[in-house]
Protein backbone atom coordinates (compact mmCIF):
# COMPACT_ATOMS: atom_id res chain seq x y z
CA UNK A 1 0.00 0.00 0.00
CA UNK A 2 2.86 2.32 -0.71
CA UNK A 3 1.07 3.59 -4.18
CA UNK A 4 1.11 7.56 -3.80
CA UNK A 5 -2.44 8.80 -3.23
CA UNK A 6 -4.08 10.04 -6.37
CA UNK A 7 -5.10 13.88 -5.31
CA UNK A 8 -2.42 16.50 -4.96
CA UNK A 9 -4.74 19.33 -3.71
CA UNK A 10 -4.88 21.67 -1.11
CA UNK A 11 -6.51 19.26 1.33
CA UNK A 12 -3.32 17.27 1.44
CA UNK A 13 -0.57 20.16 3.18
CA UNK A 14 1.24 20.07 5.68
CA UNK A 15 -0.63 20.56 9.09
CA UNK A 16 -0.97 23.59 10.42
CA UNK A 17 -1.16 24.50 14.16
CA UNK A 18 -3.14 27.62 14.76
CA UNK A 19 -1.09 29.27 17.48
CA UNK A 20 -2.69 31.23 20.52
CA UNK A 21 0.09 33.99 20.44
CA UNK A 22 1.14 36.59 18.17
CA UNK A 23 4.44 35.84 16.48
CA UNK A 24 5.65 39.25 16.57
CA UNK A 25 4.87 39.98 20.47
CA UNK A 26 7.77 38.30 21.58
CA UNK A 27 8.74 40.75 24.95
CA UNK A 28 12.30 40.62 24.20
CA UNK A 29 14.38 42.46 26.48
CA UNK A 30 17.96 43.40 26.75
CA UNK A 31 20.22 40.62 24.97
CA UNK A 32 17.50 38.70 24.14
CA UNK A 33 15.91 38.34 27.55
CA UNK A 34 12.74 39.34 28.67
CA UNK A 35 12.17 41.98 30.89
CA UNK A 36 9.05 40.25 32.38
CA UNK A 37 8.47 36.82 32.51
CA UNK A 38 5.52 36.13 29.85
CA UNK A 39 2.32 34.85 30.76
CA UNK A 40 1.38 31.34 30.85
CA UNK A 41 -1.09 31.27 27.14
CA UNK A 42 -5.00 31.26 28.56
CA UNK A 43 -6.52 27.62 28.96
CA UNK A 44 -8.52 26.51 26.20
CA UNK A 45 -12.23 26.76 26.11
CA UNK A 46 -13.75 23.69 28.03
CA UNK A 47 -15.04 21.46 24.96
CA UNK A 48 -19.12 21.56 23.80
CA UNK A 49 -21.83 19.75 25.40
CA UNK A 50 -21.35 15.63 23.81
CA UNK A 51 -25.02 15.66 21.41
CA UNK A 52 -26.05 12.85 19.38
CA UNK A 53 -26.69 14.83 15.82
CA UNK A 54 -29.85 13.13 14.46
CA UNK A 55 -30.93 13.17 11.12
CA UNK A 56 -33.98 14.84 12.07
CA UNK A 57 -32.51 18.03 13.38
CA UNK A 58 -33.04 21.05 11.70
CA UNK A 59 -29.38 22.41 11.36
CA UNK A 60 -29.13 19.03 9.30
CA UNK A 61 -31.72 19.65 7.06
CA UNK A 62 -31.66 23.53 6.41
CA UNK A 63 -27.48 24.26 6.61
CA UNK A 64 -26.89 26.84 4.44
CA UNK A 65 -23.23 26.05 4.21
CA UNK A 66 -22.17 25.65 0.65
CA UNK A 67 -21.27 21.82 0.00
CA UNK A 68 -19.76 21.10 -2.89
CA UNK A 69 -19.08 16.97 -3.79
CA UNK A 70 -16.73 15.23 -5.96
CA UNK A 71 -15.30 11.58 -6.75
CA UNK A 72 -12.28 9.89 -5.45
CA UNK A 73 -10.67 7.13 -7.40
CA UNK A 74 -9.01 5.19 -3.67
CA UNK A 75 -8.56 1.29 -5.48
CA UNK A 76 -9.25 -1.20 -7.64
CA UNK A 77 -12.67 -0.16 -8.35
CA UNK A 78 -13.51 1.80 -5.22
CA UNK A 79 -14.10 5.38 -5.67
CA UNK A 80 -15.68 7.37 -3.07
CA UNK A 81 -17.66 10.97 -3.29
CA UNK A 82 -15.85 13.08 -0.63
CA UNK A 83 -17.60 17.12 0.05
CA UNK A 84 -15.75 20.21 0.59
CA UNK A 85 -16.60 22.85 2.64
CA UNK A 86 -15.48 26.03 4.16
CA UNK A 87 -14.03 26.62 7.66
CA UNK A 88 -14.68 30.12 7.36
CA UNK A 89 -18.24 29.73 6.60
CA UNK A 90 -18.55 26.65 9.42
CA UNK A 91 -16.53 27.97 11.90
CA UNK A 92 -15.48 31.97 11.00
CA UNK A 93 -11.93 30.62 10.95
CA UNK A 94 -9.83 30.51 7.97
CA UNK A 95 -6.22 29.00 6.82
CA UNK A 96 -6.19 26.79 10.11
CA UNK A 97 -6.28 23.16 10.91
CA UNK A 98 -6.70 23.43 13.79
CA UNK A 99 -8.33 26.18 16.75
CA UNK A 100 -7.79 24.34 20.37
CA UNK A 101 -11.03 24.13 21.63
CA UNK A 102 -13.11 25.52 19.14
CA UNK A 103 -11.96 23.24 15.96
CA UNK A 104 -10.31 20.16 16.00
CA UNK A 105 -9.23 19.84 11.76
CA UNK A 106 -12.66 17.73 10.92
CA UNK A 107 -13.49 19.68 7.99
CA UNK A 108 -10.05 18.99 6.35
CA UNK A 109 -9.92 15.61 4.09
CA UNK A 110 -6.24 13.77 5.68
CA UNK A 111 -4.38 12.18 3.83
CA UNK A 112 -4.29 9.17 6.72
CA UNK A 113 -8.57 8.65 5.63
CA UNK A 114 -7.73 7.60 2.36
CA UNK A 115 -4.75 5.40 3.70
CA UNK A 116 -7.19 3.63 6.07
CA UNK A 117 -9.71 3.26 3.26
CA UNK A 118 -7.35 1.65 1.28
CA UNK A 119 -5.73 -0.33 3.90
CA UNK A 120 -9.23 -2.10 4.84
CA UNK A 121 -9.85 -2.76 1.06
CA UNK A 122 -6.98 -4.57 1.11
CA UNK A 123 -7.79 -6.52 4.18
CA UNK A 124 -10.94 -7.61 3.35
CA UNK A 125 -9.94 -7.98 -0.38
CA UNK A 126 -7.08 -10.57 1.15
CA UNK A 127 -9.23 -11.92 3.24
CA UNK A 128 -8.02 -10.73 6.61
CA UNK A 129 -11.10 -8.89 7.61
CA UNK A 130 -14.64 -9.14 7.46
CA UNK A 131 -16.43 -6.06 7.80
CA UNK A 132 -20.14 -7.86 7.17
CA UNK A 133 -22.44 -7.57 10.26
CA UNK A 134 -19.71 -5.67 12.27
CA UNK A 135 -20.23 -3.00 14.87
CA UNK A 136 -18.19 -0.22 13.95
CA UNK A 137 -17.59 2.82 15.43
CA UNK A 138 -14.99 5.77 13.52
CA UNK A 139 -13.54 8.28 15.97
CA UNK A 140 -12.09 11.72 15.00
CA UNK A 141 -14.06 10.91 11.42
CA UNK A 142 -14.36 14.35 9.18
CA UNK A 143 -15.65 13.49 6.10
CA UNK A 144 -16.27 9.95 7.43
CA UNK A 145 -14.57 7.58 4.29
CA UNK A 146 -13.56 4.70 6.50
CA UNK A 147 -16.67 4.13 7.98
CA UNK A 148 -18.73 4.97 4.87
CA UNK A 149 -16.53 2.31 3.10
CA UNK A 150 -17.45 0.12 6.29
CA UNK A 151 -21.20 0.55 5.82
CA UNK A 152 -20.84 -0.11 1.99
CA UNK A 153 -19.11 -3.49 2.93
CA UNK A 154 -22.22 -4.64 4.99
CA UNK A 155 -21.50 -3.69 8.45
CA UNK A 156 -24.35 -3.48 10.60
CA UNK A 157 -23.69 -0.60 12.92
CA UNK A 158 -21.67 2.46 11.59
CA UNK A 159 -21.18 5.47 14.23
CA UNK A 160 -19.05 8.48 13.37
CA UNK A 161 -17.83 10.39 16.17
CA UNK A 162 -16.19 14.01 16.00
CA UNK A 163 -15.29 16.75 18.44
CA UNK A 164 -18.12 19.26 16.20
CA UNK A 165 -21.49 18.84 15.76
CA UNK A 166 -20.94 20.83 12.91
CA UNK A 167 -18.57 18.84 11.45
CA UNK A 168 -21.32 16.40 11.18
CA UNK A 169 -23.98 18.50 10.28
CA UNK A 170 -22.56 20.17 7.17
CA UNK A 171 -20.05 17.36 6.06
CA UNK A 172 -20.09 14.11 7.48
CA UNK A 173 -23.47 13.73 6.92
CA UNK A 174 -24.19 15.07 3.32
CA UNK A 175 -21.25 12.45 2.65
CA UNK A 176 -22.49 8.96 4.22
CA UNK A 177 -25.77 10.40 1.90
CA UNK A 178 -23.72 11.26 -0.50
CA UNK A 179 -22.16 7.79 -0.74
CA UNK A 180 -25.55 5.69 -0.06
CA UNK A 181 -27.40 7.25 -2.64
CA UNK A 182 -27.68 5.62 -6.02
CA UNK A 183 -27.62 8.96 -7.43
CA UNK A 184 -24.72 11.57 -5.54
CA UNK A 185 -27.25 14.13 -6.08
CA UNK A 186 -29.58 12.73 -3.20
CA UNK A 187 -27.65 13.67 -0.41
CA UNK A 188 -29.36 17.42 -1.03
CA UNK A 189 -32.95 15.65 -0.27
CA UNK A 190 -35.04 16.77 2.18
CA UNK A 191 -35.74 13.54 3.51
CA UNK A 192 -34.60 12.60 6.69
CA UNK A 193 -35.34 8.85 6.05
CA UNK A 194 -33.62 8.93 2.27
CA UNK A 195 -30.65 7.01 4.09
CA UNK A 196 -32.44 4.53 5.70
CA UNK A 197 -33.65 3.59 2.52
CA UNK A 198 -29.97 2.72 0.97
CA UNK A 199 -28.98 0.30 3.64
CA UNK A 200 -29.96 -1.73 6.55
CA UNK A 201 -27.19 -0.34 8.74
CA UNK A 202 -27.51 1.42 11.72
CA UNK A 203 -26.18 5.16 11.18
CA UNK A 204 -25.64 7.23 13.86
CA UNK A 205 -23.78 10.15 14.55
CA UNK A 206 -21.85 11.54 17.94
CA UNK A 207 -20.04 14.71 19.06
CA UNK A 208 -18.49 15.47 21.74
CA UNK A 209 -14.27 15.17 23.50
CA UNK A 210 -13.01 11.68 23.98
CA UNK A 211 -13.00 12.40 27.65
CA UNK A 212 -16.97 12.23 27.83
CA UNK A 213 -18.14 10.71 24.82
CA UNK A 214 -18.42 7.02 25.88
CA UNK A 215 -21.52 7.94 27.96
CA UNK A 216 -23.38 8.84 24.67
CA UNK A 217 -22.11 5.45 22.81
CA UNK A 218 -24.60 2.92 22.54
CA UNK A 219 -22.17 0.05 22.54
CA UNK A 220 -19.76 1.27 25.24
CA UNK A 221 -18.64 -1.88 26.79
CA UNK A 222 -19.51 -2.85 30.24
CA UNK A 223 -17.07 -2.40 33.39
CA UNK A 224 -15.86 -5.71 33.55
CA UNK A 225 -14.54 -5.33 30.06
CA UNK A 226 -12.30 -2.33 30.97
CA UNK A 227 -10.55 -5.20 33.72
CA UNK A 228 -8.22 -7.07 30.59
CA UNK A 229 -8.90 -9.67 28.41
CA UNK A 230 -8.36 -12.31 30.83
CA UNK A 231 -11.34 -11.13 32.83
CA UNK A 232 -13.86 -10.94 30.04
CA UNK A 233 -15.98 -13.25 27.97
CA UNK A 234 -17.88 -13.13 24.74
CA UNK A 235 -20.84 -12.76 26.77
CA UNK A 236 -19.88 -9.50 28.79
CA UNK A 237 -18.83 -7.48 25.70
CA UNK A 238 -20.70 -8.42 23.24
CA UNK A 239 -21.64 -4.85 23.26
CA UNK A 240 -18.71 -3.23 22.40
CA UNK A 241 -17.55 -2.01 18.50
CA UNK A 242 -15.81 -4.69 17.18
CA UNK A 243 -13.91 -2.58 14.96
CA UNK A 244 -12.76 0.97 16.12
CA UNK A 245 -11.13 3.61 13.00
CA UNK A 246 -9.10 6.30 13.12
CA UNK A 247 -7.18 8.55 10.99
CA UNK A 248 -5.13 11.19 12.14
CA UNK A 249 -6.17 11.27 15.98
CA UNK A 250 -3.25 10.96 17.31
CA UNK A 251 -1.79 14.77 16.50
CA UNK A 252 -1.80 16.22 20.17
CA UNK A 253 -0.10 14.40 22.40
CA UNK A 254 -2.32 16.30 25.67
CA UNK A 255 -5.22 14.22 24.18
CA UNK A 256 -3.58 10.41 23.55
CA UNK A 257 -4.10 9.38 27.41
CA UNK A 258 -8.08 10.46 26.56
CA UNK A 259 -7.72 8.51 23.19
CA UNK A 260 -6.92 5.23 24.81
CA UNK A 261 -9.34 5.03 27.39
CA UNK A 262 -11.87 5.54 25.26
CA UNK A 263 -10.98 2.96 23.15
CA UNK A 264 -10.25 0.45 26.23
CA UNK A 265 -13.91 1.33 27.15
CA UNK A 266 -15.50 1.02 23.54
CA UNK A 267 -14.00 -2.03 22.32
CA UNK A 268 -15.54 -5.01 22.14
CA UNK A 269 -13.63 -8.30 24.33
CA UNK A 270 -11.92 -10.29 23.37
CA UNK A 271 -11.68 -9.76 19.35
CA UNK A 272 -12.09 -6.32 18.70
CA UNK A 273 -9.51 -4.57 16.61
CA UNK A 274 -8.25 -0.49 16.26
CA UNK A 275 -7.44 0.67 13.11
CA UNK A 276 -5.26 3.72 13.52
CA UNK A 277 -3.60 5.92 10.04
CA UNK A 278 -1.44 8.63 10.99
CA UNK A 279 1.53 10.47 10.65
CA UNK A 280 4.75 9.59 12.20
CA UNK A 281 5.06 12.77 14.07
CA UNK A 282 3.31 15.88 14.31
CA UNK A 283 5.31 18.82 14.01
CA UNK A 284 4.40 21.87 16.52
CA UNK A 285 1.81 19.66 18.97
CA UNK A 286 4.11 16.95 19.21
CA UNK A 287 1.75 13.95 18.78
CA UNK A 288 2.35 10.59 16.68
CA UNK A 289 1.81 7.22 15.96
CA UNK A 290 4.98 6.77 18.05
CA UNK A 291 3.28 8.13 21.31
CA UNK A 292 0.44 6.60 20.78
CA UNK A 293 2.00 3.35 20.59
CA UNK A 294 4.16 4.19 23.39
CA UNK A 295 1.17 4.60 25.54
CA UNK A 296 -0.49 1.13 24.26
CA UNK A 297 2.72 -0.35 25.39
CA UNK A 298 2.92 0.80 28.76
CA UNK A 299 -0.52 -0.60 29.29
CA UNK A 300 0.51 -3.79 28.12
CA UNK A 301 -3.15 -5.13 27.22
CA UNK A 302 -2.68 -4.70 23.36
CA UNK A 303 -0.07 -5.54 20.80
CA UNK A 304 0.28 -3.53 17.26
CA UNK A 305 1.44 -4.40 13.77
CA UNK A 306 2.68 -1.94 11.45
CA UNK A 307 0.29 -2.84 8.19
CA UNK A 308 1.18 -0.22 5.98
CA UNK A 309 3.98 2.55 5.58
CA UNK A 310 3.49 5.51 2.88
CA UNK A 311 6.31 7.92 2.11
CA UNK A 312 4.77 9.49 -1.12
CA UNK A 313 6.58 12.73 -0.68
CA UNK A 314 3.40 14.89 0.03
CA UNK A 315 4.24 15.04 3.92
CA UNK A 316 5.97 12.89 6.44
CA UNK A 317 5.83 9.55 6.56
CA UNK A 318 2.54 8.14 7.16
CA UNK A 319 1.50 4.79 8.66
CA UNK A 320 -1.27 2.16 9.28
CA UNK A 321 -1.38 0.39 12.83
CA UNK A 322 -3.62 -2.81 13.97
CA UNK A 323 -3.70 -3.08 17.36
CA UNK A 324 -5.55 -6.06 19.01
CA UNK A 325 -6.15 -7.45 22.48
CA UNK A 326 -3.31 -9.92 24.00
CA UNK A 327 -5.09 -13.22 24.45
């Protein structure tokens, strides 16, 4: 899976942190020193309320955010219809990834989505995964590719989780519909039950931080599940997502620890299996598939296995981790 990814446009630079502090304020004193010590930056705004965005609500049906669609060619013959959007117009932010607190990157399409699409096309194409009846859950999802490919694949429960109800409101959304729809031009119906119609899936869509979400999840796995693997039976967990996704999550290294006990609480015991696509290394928030593993390790309850490694030039190197429960 080291094939360089087919679209060279804007969505794929570098990220971008979008810093709290002026770069030209920097209180430089005599030789280089300042005269007062600065300020510690202001804390970031606690995160929204965790909502489950239904299909029903109004901001769903009546955004006025321009959407505008196209087509993906990922695979073999997979090609997936992907929407664009504006951060200025969904947020009153422009030219950043990323706002702490306010906007976590979801409207941006990263590169590490169409790695983990292509990575589980593979898998199931080789036989190594069966996505067919599945519970699935995709954190951190933006435009929501992986687990659209998921629910195209016949799994039975899809839920997308980001940090903005917006997010899913104006993009997510109009995507899965997108993407379901026989014809593209159906995701702009008016009909909250158009979706239902294209699949027997249960879609359903969460916002909220990693810190809180779980209490919203439908199949958050029970308390003796969080214990280890040796403590659990098919029985106990049978509500948990078999299959957890994620691209690019793993950016800020403040928000790994959250990350992982989410998942720990989510997955389902003793066969579930994380999907994670994501750079190396971060640059300017210091996150990484390296943490992140590092982390996993230190708990000792999971293993990983590099799957995939893409160095296409277009930013660093990217890579696809499995990680699955020590039996």
């Amino acid at each position: 899976m080291a094939e360089n990814l087919n679209e060279k446009k804007p969505d794929q630079e570098p990220f971008r942190f979008f810093s709290l502090s002026h770069p030209n304020k920097l209180g430089l004193g005599f030789n280089g020193f300042s005269q007062n010590p600065p300020s510690p930056p202001p804390p970031p705004p606690p995160p929204p309320p965790c909502v489950e965005v239904l299909l029903s609500n109004p901001e769903v049906s009546s955004s006025s955010v321009k959407y505008t669609m196209e087509s993906i060619y990922l695979i073999g013959d997979l090609t997936l219809h992907k929407g664009r959007v504006s951060t200025k117009d969904v947020f009153g932010v422009s030219n950043s990834d990323l706002v702490p607190g306010k906007y976590e990157g979801g409207l941006k399409l990263w590169e590490g989505s169409l790695d983990l699409v292509k990575t589980l096309y593979n898998e199931s194409q080789e036989g190594k995964l069966s996505l067919k009846g599945k519970r699935v859950l995709e954190l951190g999802c933006g435009h929501g590719l992986p687990g659209i490919f998921t629910c195209l694949e016949g799994a039975a429960v899809i839920h997308f989780q980001d940090f903005n109800a917006e997010v899913l409101q104006c993009l997510t959304i109009p995507n899965v519909k997108a993407n379901l729809a026989k014809d593209p031009l159906l995701q702009h119906s008016s009909h909250t039950n158009e979706m239902e119609k294209k699949t027997s899936s249960e879609i359903r869509f969460f916002a909220g931080d990693w810190s809180e979400i779980h209490k919203l999840l439908s199949h958050n796995s029970t308390s003796e599940c969080q214990q280890g693997p040796e403590s659990s039976s098919n029985h106990d967990c049978r509500d948990g997502y078999d299959i957890i996704l994620m691209a690019e999550t793993v950016y800020s290294l403040s928000s790994l620890h959250n990350l992982y006990e989410l998942i720990k609480k989510c997955l389902s015991r003793p066969l579930g299996v994380v999907y994670l696509a994501a750079k190396k290394h971060y640059f300017g928030v210091g996150g990484g598939t390296r943490q992140f593993r590092h982390i996993v390790a230190e708990d000792g309850i999971m293993e990983a296995c590099l799957i995939a490694e893409v160095a296409d030039g277009s930013s660093n190197v990217r890579e696809v981790w499995k990680f699955t429960l020590r039996q």
